[in-house]
PDB file of N, CA and C in Angstrom:
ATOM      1  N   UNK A   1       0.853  -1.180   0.000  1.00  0.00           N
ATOM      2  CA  UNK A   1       0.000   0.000   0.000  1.00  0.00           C
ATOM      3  C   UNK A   1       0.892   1.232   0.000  1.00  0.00           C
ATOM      4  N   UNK A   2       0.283   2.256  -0.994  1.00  0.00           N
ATOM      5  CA  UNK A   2       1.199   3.186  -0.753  1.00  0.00           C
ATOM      6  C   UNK A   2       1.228   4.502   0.225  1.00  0.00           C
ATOM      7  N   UNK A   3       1.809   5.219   0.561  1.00  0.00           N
ATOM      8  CA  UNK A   3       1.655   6.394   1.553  1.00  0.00           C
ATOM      9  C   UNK A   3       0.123   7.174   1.403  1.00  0.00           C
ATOM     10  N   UNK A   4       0.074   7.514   0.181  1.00  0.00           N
ATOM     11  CA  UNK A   4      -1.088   8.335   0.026  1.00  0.00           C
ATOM     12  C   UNK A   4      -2.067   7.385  -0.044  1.00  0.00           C
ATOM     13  N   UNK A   5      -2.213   5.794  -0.168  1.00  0.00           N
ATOM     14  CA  UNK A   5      -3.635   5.036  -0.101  1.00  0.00           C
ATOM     15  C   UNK A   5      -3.695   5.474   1.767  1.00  0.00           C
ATOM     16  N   UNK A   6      -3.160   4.578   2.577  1.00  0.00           N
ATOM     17  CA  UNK A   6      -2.841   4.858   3.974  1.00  0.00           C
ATOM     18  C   UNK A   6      -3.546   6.169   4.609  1.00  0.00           C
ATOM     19  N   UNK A   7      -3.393   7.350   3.648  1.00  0.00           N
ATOM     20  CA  UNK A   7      -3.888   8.348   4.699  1.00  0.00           C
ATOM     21  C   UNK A   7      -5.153   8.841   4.257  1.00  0.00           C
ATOM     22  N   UNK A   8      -6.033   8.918   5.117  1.00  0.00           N
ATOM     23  CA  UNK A   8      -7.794   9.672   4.467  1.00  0.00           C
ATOM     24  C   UNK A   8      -7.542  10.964   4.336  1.00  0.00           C
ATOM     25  N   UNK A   9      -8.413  11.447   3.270  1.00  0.00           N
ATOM     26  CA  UNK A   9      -8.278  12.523   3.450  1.00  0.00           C
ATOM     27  C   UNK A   9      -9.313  13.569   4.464  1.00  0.00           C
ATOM     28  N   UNK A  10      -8.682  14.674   4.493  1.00  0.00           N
ATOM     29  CA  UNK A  10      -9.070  15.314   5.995  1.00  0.00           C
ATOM     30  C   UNK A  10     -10.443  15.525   6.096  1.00  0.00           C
ATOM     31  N   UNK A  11     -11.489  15.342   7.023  1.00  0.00           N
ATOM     32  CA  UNK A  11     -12.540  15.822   7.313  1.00  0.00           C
ATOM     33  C   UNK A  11     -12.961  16.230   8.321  1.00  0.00           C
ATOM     34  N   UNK A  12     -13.735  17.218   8.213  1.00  0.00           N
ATOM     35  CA  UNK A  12     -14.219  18.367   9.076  1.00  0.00           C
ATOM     36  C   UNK A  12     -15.052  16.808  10.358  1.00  0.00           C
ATOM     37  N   UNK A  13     -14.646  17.039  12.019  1.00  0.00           N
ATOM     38  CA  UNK A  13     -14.735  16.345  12.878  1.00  0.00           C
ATOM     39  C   UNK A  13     -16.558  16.534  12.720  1.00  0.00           C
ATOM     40  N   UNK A  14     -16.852  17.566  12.886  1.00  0.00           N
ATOM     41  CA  UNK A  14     -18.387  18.267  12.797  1.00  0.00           C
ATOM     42  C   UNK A  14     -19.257  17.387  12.296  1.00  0.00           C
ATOM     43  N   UNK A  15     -19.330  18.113  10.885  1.00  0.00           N
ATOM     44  CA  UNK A  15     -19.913  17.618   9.878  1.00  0.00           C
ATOM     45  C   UNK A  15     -19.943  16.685   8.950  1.00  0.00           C
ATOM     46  N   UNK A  16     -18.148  16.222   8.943  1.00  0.00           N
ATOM     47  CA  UNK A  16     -17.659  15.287   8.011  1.00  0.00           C
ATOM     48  C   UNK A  16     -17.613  15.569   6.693  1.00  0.00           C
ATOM     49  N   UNK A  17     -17.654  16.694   5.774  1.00  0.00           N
ATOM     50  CA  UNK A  17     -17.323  17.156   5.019  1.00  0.00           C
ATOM     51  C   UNK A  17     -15.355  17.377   4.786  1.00  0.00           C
ATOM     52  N   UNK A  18     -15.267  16.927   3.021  1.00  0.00           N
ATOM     53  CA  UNK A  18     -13.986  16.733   3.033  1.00  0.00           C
ATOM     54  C   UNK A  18     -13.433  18.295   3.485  1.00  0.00           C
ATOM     55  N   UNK A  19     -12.309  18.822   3.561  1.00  0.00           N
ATOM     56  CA  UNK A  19     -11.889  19.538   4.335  1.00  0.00           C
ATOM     57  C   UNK A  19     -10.999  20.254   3.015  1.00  0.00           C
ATOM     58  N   UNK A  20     -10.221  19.117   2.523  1.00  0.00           N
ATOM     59  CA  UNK A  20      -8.705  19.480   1.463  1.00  0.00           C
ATOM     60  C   UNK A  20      -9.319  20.275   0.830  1.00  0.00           C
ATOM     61  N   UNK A  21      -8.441  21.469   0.195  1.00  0.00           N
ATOM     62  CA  UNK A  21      -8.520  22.798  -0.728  1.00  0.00           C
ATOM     63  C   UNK A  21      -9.029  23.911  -0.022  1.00  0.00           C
ATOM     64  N   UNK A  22      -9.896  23.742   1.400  1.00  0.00           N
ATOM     65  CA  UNK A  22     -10.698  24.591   2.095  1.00  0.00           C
ATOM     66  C   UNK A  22      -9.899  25.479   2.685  1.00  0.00           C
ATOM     67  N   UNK A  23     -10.736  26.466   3.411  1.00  0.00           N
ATOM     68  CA  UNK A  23      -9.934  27.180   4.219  1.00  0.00           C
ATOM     69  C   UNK A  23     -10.633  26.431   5.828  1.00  0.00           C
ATOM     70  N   UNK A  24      -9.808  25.820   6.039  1.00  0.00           N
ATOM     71  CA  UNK A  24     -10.406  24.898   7.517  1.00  0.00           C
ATOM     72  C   UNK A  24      -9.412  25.165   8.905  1.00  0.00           C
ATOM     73  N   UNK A  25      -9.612  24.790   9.719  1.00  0.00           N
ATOM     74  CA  UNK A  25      -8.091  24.802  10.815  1.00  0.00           C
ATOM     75  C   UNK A  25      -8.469  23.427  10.841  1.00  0.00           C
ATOM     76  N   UNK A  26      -6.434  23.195  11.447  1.00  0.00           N
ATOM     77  CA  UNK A  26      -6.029  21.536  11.202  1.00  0.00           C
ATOM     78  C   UNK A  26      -5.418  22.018  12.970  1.00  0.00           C
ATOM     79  N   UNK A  27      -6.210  21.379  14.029  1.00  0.00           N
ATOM     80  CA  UNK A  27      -5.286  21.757  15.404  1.00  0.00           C
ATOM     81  C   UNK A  27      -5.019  20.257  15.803  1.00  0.00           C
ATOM     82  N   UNK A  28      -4.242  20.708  17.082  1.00  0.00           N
ATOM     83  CA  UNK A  28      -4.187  19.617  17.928  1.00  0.00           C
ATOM     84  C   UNK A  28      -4.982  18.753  19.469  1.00  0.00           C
ATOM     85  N   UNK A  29      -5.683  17.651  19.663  1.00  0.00           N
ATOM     86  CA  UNK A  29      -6.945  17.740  20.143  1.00  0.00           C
ATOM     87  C   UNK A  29      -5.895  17.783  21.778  1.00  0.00           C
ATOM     88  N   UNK A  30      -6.582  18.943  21.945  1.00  0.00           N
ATOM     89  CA  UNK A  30      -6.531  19.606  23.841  1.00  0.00           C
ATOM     90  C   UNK A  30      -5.805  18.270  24.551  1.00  0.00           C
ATOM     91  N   UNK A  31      -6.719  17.348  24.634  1.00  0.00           N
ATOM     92  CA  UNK A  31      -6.257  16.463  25.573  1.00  0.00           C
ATOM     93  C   UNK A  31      -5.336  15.357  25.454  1.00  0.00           C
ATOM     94  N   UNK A  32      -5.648  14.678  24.062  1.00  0.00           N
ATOM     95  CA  UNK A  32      -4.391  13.694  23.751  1.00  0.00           C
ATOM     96  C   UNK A  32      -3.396  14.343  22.430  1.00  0.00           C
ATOM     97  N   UNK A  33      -3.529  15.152  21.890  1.00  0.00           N
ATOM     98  CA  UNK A  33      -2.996  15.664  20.579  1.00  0.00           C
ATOM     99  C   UNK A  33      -3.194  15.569  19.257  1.00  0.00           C
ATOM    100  N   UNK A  34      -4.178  14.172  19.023  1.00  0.00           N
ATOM    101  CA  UNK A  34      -4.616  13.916  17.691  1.00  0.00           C
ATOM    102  C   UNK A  34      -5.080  15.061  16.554  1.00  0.00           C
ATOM    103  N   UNK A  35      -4.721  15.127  15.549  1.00  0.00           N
ATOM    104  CA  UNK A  35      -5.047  16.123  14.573  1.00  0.00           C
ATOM    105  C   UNK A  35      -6.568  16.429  14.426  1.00  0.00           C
ATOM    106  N   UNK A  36      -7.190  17.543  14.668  1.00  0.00           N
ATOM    107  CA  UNK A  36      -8.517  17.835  14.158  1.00  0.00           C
ATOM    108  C   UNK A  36      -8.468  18.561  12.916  1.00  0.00           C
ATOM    109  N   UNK A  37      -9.417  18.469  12.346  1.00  0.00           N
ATOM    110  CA  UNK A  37      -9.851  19.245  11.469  1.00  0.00           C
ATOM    111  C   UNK A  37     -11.423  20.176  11.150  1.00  0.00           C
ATOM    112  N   UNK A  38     -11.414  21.133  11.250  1.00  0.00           N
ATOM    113  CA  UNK A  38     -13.043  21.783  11.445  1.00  0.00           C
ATOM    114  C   UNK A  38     -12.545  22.596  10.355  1.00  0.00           C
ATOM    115  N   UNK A  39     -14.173  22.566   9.203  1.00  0.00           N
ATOM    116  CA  UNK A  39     -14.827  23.699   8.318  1.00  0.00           C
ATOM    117  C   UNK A  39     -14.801  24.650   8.841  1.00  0.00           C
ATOM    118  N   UNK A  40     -14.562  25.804   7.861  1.00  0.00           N
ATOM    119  CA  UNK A  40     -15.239  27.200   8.385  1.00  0.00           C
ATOM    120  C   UNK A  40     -16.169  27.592   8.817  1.00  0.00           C
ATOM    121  N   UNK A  41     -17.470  26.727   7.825  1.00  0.00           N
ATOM    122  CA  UNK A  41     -18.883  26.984   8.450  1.00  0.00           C
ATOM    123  C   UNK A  41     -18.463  26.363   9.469  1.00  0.00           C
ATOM    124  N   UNK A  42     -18.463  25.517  10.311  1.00  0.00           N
ATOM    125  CA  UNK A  42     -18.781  24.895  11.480  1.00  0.00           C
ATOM    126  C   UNK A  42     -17.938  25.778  12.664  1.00  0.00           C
ATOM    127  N   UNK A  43     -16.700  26.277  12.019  1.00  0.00           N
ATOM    128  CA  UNK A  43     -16.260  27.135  12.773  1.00  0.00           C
ATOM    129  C   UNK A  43     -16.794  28.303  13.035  1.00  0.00           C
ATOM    130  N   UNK A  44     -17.453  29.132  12.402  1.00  0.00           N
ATOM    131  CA  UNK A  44     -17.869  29.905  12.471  1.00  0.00           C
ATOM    132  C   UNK A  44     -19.609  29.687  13.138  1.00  0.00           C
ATOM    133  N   UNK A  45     -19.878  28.909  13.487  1.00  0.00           N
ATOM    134  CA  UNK A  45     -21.258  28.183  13.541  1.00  0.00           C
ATOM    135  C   UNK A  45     -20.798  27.925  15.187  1.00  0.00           C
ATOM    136  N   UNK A  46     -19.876  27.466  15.534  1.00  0.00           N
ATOM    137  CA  UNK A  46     -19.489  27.047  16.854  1.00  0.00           C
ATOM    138  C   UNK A  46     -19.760  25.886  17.231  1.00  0.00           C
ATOM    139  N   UNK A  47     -19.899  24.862  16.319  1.00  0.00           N
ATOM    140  CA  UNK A  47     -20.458  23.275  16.360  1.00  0.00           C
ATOM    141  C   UNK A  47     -19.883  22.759  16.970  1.00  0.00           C
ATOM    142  N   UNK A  48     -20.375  21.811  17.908  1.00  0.00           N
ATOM    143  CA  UNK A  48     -19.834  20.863  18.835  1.00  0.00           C
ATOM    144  C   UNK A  48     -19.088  19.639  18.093  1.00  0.00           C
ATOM    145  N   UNK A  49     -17.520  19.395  18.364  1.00  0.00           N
ATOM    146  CA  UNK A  49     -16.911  18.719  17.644  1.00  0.00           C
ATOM    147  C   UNK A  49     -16.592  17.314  18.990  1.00  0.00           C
ATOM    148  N   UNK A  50     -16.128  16.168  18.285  1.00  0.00           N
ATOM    149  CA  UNK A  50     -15.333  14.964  19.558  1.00  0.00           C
ATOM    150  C   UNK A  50     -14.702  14.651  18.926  1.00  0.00           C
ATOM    151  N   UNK A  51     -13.077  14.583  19.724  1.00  0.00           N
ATOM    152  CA  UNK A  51     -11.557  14.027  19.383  1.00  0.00           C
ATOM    153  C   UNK A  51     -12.330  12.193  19.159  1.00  0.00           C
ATOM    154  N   UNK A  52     -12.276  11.836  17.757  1.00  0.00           N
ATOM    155  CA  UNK A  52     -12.508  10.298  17.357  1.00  0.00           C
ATOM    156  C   UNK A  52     -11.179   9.539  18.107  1.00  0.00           C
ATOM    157  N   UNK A  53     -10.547  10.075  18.926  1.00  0.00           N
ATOM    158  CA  UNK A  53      -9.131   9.028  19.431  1.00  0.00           C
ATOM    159  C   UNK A  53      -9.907   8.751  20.627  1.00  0.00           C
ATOM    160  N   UNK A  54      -9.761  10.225  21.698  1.00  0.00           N
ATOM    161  CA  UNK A  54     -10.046   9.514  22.777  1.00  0.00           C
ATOM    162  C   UNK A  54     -10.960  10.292  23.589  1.00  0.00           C
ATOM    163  N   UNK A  55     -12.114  11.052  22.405  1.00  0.00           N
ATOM    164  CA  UNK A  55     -13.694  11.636  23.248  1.00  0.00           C
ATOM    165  C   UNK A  55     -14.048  13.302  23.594  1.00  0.00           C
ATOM    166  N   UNK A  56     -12.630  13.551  23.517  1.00  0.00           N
ATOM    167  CA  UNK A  56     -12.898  14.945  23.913  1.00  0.00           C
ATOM    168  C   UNK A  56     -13.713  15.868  23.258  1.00  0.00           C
ATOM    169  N   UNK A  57     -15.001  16.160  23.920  1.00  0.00           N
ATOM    170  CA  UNK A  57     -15.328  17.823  22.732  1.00  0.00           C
ATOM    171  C   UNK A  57     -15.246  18.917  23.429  1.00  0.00           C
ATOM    172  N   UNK A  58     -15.594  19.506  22.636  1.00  0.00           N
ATOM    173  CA  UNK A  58     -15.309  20.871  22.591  1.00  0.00           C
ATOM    174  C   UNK A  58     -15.897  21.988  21.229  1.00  0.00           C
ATOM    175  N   UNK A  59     -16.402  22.906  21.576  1.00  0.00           N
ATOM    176  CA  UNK A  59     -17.095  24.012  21.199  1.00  0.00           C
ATOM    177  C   UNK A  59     -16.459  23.992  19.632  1.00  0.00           C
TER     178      UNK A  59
END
């Protein structure tokens, strides 16, 4: 398998909308570090997101 099969591409934690080309933030989740990713709308919306590693949400 190659590198790029291996990795999904990014989606908004929210909504699940793909993320790539967007203007999105890519952070790190508060409590364990896992990569998030949130849409603008949703950012701007203030949608309740959860770290898929290990539960955390947050605004």
């Amino acid at each position: 398998m190659s590198q790029s099969d291996s990795q999904a591409t990014p989606q908004c934690v929210s909504c699940g909308i793909q993320v790539s080309g967007m203007n999105a933030a890519r952070f790190a989740c508060p409590d364990c570090g896992a990569t998030i990713y949130r849409c603008s709308k949703c950012r701007k919306q203030s949608n309740l997101y959860e770290c898929h590693d290990c539960g955390f949400r947050g605004p």
